[in-house]
Protein backbone atom coordinates (compact mmCIF):
# COMPACT_ATOMS: atom_id res chain seq x y z
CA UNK A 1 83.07 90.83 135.72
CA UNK A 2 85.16 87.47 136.60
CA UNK A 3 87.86 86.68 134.38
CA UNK A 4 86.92 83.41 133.93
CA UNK A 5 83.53 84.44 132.79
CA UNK A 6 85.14 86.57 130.08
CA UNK A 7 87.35 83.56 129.03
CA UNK A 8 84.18 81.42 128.83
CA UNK A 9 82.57 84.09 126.78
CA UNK A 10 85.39 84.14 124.28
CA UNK A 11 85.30 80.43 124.23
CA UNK A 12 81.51 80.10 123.50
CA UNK A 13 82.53 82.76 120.90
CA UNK A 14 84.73 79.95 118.83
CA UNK A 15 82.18 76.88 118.66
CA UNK A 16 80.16 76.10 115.97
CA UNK A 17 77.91 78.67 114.24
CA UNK A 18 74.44 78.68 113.27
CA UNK A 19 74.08 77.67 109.68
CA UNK A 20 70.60 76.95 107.83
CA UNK A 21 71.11 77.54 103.86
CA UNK A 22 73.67 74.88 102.51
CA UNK A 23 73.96 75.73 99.29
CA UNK A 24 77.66 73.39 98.50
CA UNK A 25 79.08 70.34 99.65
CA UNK A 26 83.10 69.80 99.02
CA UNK A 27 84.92 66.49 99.79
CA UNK A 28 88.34 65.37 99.85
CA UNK A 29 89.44 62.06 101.33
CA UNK A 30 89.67 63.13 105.29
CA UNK A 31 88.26 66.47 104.76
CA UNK A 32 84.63 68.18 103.83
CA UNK A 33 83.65 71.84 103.86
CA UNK A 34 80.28 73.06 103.33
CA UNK A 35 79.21 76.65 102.01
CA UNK A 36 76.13 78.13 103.35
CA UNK A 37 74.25 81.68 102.58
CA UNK A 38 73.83 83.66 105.94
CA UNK A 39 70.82 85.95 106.43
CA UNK A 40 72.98 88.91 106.24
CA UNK A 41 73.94 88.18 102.78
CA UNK A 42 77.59 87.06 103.74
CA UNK A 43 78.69 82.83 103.47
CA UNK A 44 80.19 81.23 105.86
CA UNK A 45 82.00 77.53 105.60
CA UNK A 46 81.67 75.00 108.23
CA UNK A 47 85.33 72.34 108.57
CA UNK A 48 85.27 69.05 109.39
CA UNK A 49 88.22 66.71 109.19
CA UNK A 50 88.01 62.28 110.05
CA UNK A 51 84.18 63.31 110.05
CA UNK A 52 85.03 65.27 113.18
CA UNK A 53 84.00 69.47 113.15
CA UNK A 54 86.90 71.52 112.86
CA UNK A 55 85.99 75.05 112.95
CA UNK A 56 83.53 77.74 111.18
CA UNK A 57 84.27 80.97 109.69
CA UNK A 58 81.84 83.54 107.96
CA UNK A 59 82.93 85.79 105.04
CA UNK A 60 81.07 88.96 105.15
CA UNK A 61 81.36 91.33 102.04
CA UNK A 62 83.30 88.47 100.56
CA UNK A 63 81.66 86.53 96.73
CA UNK A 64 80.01 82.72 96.69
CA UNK A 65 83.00 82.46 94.39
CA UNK A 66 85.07 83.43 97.37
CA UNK A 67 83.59 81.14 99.77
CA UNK A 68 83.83 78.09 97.65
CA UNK A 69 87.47 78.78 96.84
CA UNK A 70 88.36 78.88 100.69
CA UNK A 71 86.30 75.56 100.70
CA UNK A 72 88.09 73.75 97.84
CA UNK A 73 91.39 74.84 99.57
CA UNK A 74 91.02 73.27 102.53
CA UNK A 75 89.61 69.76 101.15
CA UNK A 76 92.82 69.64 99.04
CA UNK A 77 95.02 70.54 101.59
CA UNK A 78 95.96 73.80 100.26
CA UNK A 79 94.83 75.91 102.97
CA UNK A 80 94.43 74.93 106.80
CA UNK A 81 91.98 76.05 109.39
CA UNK A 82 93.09 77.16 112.55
């Protein structure tokens, strides 16, 4: 297979996520997360900062509580996304 097929594989690999259950909203002044339930039974949290998406991550075998304290972190600042 073609390197640069690879590379665009691990690329497509890092975009945005499909999400459907929102289930909590968290704001800061340039920064919102959101918390969703995935069908797996795992959350994930979608980033945006300047109303601009920033990344997603999903938390499998992880708590809601979990999820919405990696969400609170980032809107204040306490925790980047990379």
């Amino acid at each position: 297979m073609a390197i640069w097929y690879l590379n665009m594989l691990q690329e497509s690999e890092k975009g945005m996520k499909l999400f459907d259950n929102k289930i909590h909203d968290y704001w800061g002044k340039d920064r919102k997360a959101e918390v969703y339930l995935l069908d797996n039974g795992g959350y994930g949290c979608r980033y945006y900062e300047n109303k601009v998406w920033k990344h997603d991550i999903t938390f499998e075998g992880k708590s809601e509580a979990y999820a919405e304290s990696a969400a609170e972190n980032y809107v204040l600042h306490i925790n980047d996304v990379t």
